[in-house]
C-alpha atoms as a PDB file:
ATOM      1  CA  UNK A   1       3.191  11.968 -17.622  1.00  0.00           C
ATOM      2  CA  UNK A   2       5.837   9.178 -17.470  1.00  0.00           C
ATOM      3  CA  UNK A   3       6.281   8.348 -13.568  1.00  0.00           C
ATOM      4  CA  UNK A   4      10.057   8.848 -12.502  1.00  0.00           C
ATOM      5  CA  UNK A   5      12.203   5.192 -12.842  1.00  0.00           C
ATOM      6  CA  UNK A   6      13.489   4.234  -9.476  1.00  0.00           C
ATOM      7  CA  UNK A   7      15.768   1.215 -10.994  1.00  0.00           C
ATOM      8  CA  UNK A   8      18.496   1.035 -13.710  1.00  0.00           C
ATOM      9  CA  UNK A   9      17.885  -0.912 -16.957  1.00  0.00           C
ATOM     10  CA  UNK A  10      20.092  -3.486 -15.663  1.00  0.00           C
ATOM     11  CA  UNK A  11      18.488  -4.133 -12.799  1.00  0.00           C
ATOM     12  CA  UNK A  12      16.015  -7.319 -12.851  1.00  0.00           C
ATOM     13  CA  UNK A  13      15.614  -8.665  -9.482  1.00  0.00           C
ATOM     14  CA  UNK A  14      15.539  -7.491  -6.425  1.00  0.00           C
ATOM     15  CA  UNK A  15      16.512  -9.243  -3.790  1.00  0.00           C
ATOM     16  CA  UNK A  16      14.328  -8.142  -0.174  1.00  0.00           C
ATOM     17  CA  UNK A  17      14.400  -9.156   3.230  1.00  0.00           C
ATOM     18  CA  UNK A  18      10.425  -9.368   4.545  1.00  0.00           C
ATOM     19  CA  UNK A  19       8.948 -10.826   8.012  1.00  0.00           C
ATOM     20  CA  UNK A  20      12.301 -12.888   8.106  1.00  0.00           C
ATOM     21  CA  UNK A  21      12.277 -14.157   5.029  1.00  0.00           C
ATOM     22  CA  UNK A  22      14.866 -13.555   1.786  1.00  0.00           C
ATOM     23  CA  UNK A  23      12.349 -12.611  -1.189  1.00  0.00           C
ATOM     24  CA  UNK A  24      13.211 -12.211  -4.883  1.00  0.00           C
ATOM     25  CA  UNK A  25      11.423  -9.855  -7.058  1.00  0.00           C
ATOM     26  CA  UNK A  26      11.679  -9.747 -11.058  1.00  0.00           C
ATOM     27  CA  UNK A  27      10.972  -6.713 -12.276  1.00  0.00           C
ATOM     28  CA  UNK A  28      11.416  -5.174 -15.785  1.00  0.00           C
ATOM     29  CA  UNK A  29      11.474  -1.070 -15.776  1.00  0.00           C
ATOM     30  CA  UNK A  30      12.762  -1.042 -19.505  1.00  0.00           C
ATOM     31  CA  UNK A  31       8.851  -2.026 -20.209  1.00  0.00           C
ATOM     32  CA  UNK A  32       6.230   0.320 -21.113  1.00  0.00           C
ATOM     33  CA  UNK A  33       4.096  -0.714 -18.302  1.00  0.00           C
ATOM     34  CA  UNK A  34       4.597   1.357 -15.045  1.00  0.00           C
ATOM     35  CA  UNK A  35       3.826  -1.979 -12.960  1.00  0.00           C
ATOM     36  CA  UNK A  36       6.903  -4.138 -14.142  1.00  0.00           C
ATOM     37  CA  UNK A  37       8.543  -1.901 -11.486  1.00  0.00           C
ATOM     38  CA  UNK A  38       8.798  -2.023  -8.162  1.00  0.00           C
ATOM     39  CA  UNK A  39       8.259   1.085  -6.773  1.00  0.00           C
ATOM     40  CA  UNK A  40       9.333   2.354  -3.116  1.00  0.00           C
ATOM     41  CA  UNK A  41       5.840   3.240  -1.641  1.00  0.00           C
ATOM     42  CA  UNK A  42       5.311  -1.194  -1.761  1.00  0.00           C
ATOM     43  CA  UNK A  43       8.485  -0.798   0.183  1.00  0.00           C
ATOM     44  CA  UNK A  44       7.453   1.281   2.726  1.00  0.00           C
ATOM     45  CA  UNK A  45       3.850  -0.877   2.970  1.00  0.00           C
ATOM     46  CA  UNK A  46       5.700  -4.334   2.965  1.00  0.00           C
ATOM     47  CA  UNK A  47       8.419  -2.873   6.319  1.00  0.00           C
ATOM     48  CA  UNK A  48       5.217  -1.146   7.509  1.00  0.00           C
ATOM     49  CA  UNK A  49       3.722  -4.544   8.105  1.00  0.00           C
ATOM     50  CA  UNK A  50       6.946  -6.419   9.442  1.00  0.00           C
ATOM     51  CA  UNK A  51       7.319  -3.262  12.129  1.00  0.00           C
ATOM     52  CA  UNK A  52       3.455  -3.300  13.300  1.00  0.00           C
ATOM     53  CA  UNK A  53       3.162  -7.231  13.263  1.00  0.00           C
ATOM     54  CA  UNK A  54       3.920  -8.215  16.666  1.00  0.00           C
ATOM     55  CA  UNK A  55       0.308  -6.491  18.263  1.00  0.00           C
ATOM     56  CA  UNK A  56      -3.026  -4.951  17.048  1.00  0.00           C
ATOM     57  CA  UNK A  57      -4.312  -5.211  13.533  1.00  0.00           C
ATOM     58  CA  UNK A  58      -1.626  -6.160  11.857  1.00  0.00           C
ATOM     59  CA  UNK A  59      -1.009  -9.070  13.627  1.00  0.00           C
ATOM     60  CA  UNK A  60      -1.268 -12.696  12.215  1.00  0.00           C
ATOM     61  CA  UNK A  61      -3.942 -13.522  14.899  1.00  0.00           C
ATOM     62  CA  UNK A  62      -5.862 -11.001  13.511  1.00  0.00           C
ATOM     63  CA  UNK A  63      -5.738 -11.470   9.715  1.00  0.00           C
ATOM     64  CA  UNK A  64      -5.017 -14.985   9.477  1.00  0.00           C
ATOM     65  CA  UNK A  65      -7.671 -15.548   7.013  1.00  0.00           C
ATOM     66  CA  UNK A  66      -8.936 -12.157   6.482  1.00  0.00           C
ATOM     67  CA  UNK A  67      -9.699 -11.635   2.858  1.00  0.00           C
ATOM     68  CA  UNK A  68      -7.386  -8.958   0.596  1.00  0.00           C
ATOM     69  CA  UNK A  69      -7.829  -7.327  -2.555  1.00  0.00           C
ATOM     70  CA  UNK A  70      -4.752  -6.015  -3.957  1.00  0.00           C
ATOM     71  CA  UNK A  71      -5.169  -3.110  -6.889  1.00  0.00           C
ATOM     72  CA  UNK A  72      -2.295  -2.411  -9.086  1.00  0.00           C
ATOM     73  CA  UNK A  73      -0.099  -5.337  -7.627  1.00  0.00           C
ATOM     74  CA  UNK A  74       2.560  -4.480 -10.170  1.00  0.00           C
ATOM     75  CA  UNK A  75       5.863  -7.285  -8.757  1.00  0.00           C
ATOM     76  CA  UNK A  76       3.338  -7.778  -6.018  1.00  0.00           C
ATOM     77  CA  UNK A  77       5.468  -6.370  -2.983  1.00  0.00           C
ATOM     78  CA  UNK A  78       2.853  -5.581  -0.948  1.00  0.00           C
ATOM     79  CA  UNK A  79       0.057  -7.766  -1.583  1.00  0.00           C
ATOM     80  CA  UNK A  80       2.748 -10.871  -0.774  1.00  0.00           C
ATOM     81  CA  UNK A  81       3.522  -9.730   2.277  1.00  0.00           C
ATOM     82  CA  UNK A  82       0.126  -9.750   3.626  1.00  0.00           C
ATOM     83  CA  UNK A  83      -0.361 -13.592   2.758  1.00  0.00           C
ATOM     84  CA  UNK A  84       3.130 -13.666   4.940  1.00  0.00           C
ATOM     85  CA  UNK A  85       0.694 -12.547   7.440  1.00  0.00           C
ATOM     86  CA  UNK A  86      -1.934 -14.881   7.123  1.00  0.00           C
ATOM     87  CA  UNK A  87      -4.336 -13.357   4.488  1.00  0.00           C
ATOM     88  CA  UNK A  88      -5.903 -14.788   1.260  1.00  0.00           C
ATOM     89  CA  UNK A  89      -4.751 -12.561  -0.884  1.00  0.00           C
ATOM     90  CA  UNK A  90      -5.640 -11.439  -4.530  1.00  0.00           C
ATOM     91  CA  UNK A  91      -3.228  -9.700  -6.393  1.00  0.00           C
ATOM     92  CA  UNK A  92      -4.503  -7.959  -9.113  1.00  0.00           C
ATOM     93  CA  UNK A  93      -3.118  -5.484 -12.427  1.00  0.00           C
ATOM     94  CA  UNK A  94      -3.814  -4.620 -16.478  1.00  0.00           C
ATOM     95  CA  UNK A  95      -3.409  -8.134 -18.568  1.00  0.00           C
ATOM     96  CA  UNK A  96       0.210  -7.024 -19.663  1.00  0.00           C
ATOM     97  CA  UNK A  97       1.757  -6.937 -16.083  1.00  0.00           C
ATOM     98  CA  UNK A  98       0.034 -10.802 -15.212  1.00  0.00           C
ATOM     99  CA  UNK A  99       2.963 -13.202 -16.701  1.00  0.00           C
ATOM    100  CA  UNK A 100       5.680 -11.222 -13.732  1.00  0.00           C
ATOM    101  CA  UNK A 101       3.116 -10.820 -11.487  1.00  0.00           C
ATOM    102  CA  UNK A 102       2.468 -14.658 -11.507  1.00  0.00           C
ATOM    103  CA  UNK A 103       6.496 -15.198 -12.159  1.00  0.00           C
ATOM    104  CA  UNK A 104       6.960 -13.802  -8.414  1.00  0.00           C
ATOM    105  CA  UNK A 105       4.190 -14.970  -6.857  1.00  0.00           C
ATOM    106  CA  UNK A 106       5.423 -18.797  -7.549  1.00  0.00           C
ATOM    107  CA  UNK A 107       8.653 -17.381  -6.869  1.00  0.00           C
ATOM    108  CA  UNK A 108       8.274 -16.268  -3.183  1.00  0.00           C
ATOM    109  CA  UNK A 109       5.437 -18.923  -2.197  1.00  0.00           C
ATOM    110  CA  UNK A 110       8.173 -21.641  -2.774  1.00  0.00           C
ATOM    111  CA  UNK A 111      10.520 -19.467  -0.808  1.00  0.00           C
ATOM    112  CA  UNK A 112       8.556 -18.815   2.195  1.00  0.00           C
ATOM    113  CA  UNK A 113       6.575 -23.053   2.267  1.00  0.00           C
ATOM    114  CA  UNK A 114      10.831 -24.122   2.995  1.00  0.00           C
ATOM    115  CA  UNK A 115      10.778 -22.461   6.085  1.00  0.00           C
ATOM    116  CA  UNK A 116       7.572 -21.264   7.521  1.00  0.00           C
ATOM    117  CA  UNK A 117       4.392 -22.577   5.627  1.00  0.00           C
ATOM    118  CA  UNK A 118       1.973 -22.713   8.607  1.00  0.00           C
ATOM    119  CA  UNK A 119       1.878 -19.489   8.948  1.00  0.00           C
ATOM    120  CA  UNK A 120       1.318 -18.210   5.178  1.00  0.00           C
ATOM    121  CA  UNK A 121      -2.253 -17.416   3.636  1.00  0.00           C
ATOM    122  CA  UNK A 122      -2.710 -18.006   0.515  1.00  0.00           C
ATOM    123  CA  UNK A 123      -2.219 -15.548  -2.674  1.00  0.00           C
ATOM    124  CA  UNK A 124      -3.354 -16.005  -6.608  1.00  0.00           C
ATOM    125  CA  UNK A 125      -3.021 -13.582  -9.246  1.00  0.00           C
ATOM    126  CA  UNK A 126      -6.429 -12.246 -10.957  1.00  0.00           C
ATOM    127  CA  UNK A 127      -7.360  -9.409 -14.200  1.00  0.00           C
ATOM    128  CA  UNK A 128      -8.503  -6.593 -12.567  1.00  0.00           C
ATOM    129  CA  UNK A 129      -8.873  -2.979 -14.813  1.00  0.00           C
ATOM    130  CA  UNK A 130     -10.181  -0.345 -12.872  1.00  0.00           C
ATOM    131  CA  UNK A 131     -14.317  -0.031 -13.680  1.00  0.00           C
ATOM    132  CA  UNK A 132     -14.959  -3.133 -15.003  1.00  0.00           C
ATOM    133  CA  UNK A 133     -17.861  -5.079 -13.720  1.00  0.00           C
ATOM    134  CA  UNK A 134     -16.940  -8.169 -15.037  1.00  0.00           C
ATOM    135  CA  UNK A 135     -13.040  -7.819 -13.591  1.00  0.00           C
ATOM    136  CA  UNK A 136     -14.855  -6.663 -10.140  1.00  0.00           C
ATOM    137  CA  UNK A 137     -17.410  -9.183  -9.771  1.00  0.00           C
ATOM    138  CA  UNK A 138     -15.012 -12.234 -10.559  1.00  0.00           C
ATOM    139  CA  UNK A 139     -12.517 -11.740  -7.578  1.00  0.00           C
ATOM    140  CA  UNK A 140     -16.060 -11.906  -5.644  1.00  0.00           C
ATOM    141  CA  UNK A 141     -16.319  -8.963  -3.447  1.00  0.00           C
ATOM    142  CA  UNK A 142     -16.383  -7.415  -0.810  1.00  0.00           C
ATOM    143  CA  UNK A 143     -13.343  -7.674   0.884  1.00  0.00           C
ATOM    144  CA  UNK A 144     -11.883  -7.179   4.545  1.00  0.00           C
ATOM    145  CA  UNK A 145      -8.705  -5.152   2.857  1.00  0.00           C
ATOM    146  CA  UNK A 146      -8.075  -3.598   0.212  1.00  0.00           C
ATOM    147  CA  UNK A 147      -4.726  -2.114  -0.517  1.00  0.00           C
ATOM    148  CA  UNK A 148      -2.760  -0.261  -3.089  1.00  0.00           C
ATOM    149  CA  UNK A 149       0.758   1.143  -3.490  1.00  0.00           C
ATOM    150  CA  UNK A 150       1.847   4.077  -6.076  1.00  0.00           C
ATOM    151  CA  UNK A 151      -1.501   3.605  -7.656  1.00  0.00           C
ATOM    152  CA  UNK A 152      -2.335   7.203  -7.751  1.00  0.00           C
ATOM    153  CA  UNK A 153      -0.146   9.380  -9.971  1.00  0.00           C
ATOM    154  CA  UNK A 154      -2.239  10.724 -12.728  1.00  0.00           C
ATOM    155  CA  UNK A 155      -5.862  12.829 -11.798  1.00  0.00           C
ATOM    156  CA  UNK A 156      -7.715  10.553 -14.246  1.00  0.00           C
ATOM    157  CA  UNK A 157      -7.235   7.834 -12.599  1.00  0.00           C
ATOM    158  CA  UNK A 158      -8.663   8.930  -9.447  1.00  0.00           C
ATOM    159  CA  UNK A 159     -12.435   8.451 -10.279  1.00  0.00           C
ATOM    160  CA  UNK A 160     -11.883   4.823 -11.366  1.00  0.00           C
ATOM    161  CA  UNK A 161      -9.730   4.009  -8.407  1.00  0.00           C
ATOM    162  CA  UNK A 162     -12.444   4.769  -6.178  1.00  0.00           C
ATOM    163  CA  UNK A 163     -15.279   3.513  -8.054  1.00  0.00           C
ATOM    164  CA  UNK A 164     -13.731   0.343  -7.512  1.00  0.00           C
ATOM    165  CA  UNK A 165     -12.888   0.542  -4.461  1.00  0.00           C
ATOM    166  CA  UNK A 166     -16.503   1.199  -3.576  1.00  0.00           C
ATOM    167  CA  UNK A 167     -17.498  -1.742  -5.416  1.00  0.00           C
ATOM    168  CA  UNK A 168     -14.776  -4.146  -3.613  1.00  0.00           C
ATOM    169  CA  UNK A 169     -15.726  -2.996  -0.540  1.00  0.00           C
ATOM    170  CA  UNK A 170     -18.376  -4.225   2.256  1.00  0.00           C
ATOM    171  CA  UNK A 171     -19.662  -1.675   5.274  1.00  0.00           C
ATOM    172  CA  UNK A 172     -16.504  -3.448   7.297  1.00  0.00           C
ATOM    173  CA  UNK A 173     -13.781  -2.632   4.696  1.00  0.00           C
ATOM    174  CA  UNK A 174     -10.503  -0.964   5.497  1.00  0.00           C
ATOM    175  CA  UNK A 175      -8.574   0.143   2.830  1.00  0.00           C
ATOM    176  CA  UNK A 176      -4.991   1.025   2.749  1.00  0.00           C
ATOM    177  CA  UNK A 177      -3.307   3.057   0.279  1.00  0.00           C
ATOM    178  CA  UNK A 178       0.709   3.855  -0.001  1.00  0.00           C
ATOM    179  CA  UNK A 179       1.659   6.496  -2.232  1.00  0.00           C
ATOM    180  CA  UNK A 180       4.715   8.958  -3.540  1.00  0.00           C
ATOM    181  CA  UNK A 181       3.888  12.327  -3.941  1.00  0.00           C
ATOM    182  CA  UNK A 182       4.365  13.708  -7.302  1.00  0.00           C
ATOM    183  CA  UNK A 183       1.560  16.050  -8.068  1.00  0.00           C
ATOM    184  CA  UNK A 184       0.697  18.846  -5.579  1.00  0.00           C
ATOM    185  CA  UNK A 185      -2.874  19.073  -7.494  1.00  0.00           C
ATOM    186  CA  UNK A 186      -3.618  15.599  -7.750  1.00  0.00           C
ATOM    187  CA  UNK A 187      -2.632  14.654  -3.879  1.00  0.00           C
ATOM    188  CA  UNK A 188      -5.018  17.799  -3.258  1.00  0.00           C
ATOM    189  CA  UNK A 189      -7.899  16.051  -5.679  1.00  0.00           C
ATOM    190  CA  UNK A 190      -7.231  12.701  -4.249  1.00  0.00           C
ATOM    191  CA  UNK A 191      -7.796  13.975  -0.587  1.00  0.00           C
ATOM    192  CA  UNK A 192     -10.979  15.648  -1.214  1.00  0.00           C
ATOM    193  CA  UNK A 193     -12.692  12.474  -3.643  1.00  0.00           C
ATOM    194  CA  UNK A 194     -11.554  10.281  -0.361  1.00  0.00           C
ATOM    195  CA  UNK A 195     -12.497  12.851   2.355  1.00  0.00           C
ATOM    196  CA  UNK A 196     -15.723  12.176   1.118  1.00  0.00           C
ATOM    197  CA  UNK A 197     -16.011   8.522   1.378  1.00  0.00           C
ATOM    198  CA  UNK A 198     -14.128   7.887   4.426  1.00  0.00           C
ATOM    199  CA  UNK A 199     -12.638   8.362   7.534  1.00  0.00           C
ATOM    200  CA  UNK A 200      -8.971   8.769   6.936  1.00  0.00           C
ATOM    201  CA  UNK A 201      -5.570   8.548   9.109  1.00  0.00           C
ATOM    202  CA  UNK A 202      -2.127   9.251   7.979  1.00  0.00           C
ATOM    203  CA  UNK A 203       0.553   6.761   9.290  1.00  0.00           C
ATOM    204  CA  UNK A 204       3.411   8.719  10.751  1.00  0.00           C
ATOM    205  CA  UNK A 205       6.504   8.550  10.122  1.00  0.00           C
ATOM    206  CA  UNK A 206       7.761   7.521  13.571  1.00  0.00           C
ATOM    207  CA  UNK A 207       5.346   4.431  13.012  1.00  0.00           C
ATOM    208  CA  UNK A 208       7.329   3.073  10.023  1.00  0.00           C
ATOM    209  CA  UNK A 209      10.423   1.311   9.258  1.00  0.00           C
ATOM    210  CA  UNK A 210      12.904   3.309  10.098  1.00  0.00           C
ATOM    211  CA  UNK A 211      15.004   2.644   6.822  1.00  0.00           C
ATOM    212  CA  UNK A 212      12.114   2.887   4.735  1.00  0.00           C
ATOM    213  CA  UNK A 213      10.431   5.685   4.438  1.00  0.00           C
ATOM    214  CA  UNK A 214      10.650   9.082   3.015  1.00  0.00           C
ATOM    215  CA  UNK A 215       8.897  12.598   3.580  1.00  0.00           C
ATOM    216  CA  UNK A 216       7.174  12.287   0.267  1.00  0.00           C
ATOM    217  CA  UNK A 217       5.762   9.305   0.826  1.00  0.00           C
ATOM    218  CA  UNK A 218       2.587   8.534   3.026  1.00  0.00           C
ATOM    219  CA  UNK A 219       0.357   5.649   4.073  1.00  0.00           C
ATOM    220  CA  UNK A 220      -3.357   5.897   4.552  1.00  0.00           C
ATOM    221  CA  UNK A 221      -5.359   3.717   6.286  1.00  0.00           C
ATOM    222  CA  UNK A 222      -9.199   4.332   5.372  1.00  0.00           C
ATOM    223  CA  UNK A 223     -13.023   2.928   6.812  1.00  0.00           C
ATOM    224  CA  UNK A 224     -16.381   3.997   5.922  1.00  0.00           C
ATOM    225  CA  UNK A 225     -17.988   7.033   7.456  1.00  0.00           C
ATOM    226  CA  UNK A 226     -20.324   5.963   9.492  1.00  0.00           C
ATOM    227  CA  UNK A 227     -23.825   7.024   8.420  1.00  0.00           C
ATOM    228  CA  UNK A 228     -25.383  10.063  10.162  1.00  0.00           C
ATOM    229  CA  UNK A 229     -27.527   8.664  12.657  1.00  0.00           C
ATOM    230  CA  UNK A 230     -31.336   9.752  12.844  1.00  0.00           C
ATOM    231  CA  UNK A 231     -34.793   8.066  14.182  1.00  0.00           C
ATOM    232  CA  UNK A 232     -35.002   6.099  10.810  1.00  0.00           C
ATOM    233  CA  UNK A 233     -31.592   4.705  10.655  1.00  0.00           C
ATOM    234  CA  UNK A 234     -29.733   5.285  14.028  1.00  0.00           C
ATOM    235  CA  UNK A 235     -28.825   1.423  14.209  1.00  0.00           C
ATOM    236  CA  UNK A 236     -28.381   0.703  10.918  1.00  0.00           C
ATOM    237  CA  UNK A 237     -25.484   2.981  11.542  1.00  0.00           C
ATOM    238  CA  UNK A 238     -23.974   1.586  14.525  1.00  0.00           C
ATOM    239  CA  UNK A 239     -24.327  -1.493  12.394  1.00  0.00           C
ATOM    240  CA  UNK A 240     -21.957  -0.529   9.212  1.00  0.00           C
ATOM    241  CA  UNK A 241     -19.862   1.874  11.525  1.00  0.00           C
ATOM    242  CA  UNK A 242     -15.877   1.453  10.496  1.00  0.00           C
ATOM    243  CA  UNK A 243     -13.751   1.603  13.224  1.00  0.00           C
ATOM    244  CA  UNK A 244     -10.011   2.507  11.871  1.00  0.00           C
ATOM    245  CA  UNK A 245      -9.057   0.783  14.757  1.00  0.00           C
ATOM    246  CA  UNK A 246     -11.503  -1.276  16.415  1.00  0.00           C
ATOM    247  CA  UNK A 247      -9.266  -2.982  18.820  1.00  0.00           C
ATOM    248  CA  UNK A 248      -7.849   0.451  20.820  1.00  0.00           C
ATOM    249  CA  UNK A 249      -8.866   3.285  22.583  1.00  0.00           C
ATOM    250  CA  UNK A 250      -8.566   6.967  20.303  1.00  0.00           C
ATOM    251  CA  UNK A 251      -7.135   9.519  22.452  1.00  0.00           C
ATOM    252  CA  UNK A 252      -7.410  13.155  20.948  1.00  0.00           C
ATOM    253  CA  UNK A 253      -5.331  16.332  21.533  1.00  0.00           C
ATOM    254  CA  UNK A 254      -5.310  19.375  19.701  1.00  0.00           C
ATOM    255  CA  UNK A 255      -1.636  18.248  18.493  1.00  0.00           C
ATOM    256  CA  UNK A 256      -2.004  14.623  17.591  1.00  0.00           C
ATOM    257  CA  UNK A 257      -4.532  11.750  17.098  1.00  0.00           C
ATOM    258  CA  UNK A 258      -3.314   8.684  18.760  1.00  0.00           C
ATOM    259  CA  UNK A 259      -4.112   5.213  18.084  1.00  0.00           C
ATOM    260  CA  UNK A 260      -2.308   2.657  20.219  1.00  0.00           C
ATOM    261  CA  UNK A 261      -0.670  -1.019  19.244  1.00  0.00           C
ATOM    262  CA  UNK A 262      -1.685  -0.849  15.799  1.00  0.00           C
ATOM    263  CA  UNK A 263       1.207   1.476  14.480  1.00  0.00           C
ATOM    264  CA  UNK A 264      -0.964   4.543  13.385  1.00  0.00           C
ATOM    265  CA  UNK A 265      -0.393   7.865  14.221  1.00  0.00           C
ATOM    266  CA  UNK A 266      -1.806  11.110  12.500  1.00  0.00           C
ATOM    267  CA  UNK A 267       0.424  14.169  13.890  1.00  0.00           C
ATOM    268  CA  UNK A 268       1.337  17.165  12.634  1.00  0.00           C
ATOM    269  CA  UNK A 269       4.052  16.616   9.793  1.00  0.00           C
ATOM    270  CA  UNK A 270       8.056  16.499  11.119  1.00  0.00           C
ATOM    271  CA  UNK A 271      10.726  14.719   9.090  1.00  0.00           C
ATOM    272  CA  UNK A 272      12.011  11.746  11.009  1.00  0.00           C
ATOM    273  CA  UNK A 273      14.867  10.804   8.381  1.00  0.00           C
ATOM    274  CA  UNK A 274      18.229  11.267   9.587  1.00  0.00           C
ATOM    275  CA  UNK A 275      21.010  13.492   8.332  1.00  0.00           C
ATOM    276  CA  UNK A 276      23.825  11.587   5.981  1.00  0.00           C
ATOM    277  CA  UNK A 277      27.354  12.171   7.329  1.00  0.00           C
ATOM    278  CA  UNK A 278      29.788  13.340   4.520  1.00  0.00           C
ATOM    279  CA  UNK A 279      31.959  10.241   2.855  1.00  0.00           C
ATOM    280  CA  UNK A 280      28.876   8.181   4.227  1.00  0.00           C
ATOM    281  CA  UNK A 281      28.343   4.667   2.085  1.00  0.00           C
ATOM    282  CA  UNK A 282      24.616   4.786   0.823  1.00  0.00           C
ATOM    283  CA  UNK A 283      22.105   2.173   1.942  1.00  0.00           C
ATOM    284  CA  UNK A 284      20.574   0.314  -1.112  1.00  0.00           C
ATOM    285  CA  UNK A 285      17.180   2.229   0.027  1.00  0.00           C
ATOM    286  CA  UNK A 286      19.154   5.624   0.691  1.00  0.00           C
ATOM    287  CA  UNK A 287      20.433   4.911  -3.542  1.00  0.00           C
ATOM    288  CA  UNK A 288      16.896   4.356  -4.439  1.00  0.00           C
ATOM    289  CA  UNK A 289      15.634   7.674  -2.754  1.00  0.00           C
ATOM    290  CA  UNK A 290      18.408   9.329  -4.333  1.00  0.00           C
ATOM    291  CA  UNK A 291      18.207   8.011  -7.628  1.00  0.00           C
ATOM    292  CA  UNK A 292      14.426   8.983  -7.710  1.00  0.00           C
ATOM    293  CA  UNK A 293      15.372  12.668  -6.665  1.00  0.00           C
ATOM    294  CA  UNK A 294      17.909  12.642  -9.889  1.00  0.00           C
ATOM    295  CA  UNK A 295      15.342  11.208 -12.308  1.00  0.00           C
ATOM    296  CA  UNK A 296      12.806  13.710 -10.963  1.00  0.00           C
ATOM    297  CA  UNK A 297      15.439  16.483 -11.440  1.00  0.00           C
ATOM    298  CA  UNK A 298      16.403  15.649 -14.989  1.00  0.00           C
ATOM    299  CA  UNK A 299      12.920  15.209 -16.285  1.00  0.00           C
ATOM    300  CA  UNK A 300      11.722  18.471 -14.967  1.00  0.00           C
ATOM    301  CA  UNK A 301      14.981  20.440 -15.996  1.00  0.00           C
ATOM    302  CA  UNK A 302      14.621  22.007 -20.106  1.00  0.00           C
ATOM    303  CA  UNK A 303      17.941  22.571 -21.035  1.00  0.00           C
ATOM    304  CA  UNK A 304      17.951  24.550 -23.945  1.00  0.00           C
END
């Protein structure tokens, strides 16, 4: 199923504003490859980070040199903004999408070395198709993050997705996956398969940007279970455990789970966006959310 187009065919750059610095993205949405497009869930992740930078996880102290695996990098949003943050950073996609992958990478590292280059990581661009071994072990796992935005959108993808996220990952891992929900049945799918494998929290929406976000698109932020503990392998447990967030205290209530100074919250669901006046001007991010709705709307409507 073709993914709904968030940018008009003459659009080609984007011009974004990330960690206080003026980025420019070249995209190309009149291709047939879903990742020359920059979609709004790498949005959300990239404003995610600027917001929850200042204390906790996010923090440059804490991933200056903290290794990252990006999977479906597409323009590479996301996976840039974490070597803004200090991180080494792999960006990785299918052959096809490499040549404006690498075009904005070179882009946006000469951008950013002008004004602040002591503080960037460092970021390359890599092959990476889901279930290949050879792909997989050439980035050389495992890694400390692995992220991913608008990677999910099709149920057959799912089983590769996490099979390679398994095999990227260490026992200290933390994976973080931005999404836009199009498919009831394959959110539902994709919850159980990761259910599974990990502990999970849901970012709320009073923890993002407040610009960008939307209702229909979440954040997850994933560790290993921890391995049931028993006589034979009690410490080998406490050994891999995955904290989500190793660095604060988790206070539980029957209405929300809590998890101070690094940004993540998982509540019950309430819609944070604000109301549009009447005769308001749109927001270029307020255009894009629109424009989605419409191209949802028109694909889904038969006229006959």
């Amino acid at each position: 199923m073709e993914a709904d187009r968030l940018n008009t065919p003459t659009t080609f750059e984007t011009p974004l504003e990330v960690l206080g610095h003026d980025l420019l993205f070249a995209q190309d949405p009149n291709s047939k490859h879903h990742g020359t497009t920059i979609w709004d869930a790498s949005l959300v992740f990239a404003k995610f980070l600027e917001r929850n930078c200042r204390k906790g996880r996010f923090s440059p102290a804490k991933l200056k040199g903290k290794r990252v695996i990006e999977l479906g990098a597409g323009c590479g949003v996301s996976g840039f903004a974490m070597a803004m943050l200090g991180c080494d950073v792999i960006v990785t996609d299918q052959k096809e999408v490499l040549p404006l992958l690498q075009r904005n990478v070179d882009r946006n590292i000469s951008r950013v070395m002008q004004k602040n280059p002591e503080l960037f990581g460092s970021i390359k661009v890599s092959e990476l198709q889901w279930g290949d071994e050879s792909h997989i072990k050439a980035v050389g796992p495992p890694f400390d993050y692995i992220i991913g935005t608008d990677v999910v959108y099709v149920e057959h993808l799912l089983e590769p997705l996490l099979q390679t996220i398994l095999a990227l990952s260490g026992p200290r891992t933390t994976t973080v996956l931005g999404y836009e929900i199009r498919s009831t049945s394959v959110h539902e799918k994709m919850l159980q398969m990761w259910k599974k494998n990990f502990d999970m929290k849901t970012v709320s929406k009073s923890k993002m940007d407040e610009t960008f976000q939307h209702p229909s698109i979440e954040l997850f932020i994933m560790g290993f279970k921890p391995l049931a503990e028993g006589p034979e392998n009690s410490s080998q447990a406490a050994a891999e455990k995955v904290d989500v967030e190793p660095d604060v205290e988790d206070k539980n209530t029957e209405e929300n789970i809590v998890l101070e100074g690094s940004g993540l919250v998982e509540e019950n669901s309430e819609d944070h966006s604000k109301s549009i006046p009447r005769n308001a001007k749109l927001s270029e991010w307020e255009a894009r959310r629109y424009g989605s709705a419409a191209a949802k709307i028109l694909r889904d409507v038969k006229i006959s």
